[in-house]
N, C-alpha and C. Protein backbone atom coordinates (compact mmCIF):
# COMPACT_ATOMS: atom_id res chain seq x y z
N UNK A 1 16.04 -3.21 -12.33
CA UNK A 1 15.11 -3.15 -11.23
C UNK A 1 13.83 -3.87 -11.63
N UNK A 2 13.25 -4.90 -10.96
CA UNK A 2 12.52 -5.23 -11.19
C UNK A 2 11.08 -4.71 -10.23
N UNK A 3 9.96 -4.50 -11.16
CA UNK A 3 8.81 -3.86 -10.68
C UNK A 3 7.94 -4.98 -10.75
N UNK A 4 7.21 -4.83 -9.53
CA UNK A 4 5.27 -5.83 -9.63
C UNK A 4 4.39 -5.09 -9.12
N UNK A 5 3.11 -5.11 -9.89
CA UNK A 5 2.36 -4.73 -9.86
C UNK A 5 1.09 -5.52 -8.86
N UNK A 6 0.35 -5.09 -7.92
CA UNK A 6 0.05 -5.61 -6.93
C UNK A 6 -1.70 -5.65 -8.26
N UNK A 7 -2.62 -6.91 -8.08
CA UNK A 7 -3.74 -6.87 -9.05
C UNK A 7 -4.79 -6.38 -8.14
N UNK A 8 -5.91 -4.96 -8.95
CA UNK A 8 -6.71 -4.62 -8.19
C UNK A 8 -7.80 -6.09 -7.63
N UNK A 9 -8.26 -5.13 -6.54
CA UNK A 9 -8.78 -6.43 -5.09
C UNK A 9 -10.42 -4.76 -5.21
N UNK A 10 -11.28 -5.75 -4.90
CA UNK A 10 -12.34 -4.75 -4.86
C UNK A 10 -12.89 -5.23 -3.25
N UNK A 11 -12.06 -4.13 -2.43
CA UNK A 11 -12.07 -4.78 -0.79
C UNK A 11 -12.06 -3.30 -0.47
N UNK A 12 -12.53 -2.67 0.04
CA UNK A 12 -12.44 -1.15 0.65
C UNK A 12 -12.35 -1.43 2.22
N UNK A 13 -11.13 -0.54 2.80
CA UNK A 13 -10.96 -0.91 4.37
C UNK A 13 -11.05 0.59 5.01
N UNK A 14 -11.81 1.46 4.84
CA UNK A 14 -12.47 2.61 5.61
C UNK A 14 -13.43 2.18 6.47
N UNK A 15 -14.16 1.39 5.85
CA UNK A 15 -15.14 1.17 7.33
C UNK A 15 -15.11 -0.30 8.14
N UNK A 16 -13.96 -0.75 7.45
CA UNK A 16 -13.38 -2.14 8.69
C UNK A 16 -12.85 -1.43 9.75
N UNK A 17 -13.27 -2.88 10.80
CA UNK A 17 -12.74 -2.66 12.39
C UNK A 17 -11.62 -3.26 12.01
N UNK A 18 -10.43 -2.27 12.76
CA UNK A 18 -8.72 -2.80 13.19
C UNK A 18 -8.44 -4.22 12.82
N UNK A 19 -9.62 -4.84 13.38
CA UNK A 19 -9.13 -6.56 13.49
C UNK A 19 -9.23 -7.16 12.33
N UNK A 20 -9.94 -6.43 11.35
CA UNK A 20 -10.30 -6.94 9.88
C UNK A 20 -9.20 -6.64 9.34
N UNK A 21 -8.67 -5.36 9.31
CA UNK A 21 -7.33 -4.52 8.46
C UNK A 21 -6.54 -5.50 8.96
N UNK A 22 -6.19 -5.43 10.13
CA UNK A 22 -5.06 -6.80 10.52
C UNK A 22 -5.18 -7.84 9.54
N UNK A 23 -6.20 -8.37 9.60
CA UNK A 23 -6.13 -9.76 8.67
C UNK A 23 -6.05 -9.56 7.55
N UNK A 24 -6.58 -8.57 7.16
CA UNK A 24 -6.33 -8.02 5.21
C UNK A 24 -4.88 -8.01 5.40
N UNK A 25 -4.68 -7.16 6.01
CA UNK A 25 -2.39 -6.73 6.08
C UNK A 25 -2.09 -8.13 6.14
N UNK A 26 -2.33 -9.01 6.76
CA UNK A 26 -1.43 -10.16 7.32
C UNK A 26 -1.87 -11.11 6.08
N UNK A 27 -2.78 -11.12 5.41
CA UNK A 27 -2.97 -11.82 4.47
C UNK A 27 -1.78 -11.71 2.71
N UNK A 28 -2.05 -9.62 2.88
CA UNK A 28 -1.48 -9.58 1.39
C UNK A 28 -0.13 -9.21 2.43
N UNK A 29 0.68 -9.34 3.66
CA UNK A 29 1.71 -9.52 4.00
C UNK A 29 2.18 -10.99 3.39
N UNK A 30 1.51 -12.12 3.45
CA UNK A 30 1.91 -13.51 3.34
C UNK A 30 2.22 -13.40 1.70
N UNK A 31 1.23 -12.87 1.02
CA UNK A 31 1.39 -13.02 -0.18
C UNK A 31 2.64 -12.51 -0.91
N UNK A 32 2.74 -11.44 -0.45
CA UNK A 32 4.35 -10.41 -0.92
C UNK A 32 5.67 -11.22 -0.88
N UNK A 33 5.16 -11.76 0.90
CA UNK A 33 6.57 -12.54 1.19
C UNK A 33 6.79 -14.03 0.00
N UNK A 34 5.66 -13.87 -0.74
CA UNK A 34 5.83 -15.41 -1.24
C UNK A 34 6.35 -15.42 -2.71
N UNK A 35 6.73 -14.03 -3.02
CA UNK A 35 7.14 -13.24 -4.28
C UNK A 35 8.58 -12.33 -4.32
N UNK A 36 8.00 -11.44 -2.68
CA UNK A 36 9.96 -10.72 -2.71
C UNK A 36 10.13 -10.55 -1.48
N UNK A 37 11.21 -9.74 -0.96
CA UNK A 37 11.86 -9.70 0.57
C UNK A 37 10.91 -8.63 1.31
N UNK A 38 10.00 -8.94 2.31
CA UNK A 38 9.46 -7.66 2.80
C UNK A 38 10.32 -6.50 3.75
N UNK A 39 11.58 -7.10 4.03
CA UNK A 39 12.38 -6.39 4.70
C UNK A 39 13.14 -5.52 3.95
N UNK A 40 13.46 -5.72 2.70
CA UNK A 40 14.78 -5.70 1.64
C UNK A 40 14.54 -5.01 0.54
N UNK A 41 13.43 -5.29 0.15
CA UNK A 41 12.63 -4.38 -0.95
C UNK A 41 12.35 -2.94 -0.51
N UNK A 42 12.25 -2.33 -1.94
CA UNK A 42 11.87 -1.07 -1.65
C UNK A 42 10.17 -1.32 -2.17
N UNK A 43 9.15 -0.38 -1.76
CA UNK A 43 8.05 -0.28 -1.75
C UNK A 43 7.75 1.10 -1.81
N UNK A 44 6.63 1.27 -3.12
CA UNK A 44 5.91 2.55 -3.26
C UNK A 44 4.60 2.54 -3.00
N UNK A 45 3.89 2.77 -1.89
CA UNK A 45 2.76 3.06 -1.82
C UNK A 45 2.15 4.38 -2.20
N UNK A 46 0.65 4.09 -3.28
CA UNK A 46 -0.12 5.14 -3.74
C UNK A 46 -1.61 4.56 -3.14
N UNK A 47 -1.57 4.82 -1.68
CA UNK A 47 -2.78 4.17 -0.90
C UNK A 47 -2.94 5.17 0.27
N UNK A 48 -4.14 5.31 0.28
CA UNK A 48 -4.76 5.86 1.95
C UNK A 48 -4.44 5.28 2.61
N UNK A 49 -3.56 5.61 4.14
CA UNK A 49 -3.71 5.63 5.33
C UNK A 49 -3.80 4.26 6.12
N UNK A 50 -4.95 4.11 5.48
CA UNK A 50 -5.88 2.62 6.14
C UNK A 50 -5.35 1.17 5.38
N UNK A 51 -4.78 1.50 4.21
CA UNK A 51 -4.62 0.63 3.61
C UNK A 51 -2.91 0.50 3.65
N UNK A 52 -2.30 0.94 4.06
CA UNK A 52 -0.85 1.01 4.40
C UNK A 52 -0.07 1.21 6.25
N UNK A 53 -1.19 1.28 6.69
CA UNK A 53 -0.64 1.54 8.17
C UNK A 53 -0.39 0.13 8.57
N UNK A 54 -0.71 -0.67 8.61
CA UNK A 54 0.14 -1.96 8.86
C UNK A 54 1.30 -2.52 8.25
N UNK A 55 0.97 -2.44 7.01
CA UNK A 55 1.84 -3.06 6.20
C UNK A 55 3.44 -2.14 6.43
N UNK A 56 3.32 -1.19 6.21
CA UNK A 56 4.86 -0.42 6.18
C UNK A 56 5.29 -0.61 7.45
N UNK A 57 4.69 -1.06 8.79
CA UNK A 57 5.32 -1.28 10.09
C UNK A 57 5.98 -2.73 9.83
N UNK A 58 5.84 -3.28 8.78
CA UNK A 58 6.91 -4.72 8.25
C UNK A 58 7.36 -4.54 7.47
N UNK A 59 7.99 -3.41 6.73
CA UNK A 59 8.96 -3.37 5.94
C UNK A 59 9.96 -1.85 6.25
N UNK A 60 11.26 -2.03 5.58
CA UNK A 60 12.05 -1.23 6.25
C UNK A 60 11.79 0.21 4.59
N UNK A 61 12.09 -0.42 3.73
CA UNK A 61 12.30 0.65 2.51
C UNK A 61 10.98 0.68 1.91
N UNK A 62 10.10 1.78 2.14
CA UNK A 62 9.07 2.50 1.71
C UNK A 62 8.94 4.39 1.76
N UNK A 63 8.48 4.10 0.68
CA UNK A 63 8.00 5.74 0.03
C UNK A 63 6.71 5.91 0.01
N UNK A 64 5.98 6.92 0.37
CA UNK A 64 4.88 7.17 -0.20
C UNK A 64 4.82 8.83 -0.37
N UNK A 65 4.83 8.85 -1.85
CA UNK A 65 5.19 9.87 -2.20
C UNK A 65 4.13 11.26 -2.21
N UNK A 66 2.46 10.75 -1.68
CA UNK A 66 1.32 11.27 -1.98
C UNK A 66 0.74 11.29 -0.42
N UNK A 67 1.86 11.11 0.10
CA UNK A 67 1.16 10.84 1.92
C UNK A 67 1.08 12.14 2.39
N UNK A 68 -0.03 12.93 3.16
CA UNK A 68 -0.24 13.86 3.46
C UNK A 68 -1.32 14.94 3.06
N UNK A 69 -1.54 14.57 1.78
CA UNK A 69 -2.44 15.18 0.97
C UNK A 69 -3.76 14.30 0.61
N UNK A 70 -5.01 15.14 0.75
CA UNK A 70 -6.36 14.68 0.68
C UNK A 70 -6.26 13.90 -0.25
N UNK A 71 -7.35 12.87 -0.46
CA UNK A 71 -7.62 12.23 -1.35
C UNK A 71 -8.09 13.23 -3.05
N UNK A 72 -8.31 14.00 -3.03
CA UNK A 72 -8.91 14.94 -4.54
C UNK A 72 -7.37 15.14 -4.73
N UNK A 73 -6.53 15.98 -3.89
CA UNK A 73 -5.16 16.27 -4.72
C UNK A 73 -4.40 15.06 -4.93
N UNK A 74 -4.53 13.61 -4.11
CA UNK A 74 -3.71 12.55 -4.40
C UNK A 74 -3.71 12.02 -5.75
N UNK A 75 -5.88 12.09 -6.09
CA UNK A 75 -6.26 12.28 -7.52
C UNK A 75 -5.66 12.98 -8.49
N UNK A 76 -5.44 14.14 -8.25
CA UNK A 76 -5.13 15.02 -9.20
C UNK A 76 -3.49 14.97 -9.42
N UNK A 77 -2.43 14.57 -8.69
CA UNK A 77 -1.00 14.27 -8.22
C UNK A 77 -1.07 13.14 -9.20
N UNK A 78 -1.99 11.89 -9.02
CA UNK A 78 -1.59 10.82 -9.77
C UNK A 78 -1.82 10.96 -11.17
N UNK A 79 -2.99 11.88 -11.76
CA UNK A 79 -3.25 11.94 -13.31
C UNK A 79 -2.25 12.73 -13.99
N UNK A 80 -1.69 13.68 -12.93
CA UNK A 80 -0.78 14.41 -13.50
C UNK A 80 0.96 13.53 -13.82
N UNK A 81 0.92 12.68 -13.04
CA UNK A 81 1.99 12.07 -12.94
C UNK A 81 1.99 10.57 -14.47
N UNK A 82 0.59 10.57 -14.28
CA UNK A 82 0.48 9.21 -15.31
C UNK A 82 0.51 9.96 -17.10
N UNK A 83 0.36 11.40 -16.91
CA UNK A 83 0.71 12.23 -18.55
C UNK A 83 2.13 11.94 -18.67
C-alpha cells in the first residue's frame, strides 16, 4: 500500500467565504489528481469539516475516522493514536 503524505500549507479556511473553499478544494483537487486516482483511492481525512466538505464529494473511498467529535477530543484522539 502505498501512503502520501499531503505537505503542511499554512492556509486556515474557517473564516473563508464558500467561494474561496471552492477554489482551495479545486486547487489541492487538481493537485491529488496529478499524483493518484481521486475516484479509486482510498483517503483518510484528519481535518475539520471545512477543510474536507468539498473534497470527499469527489472521491468515492474515504474515512474519517475523528468526524464528529470537537476539535479538543480530535486533539486528544490524535496524540493518543500517534503513542
Amino acid at each position: 500500500m502505498l501512503r502520501r503524505w499531503i505537505e503542511p500549507y499554512n492556509i486556515k479556511l474557517n473564516n473563508m467565504k464558500i467561494r474561496d473553499r471552492r477554489d482551495w478544494a479545486n486547487l489541492v483537487l487538481s493537485q491529488l489528481e496529478s499524483v493518484c486516482d481521486v475516484k479509486n483511492d482510498h483517503f483518510t481525512f484528519l481535518a475539520g469539516m471545512k477543510y474536507r466538505e468539498i473534497l470527499v464529494s469527489h472521491m468515492t473511498l474515504v474515512d474519517i475516522p475523528l468526524e464528529g467529535f470537537p476539535i479538543g477530543k480530535q486533539l486528544q484522539n490524535l496524540i493518543e493514536l500517534i503513542k
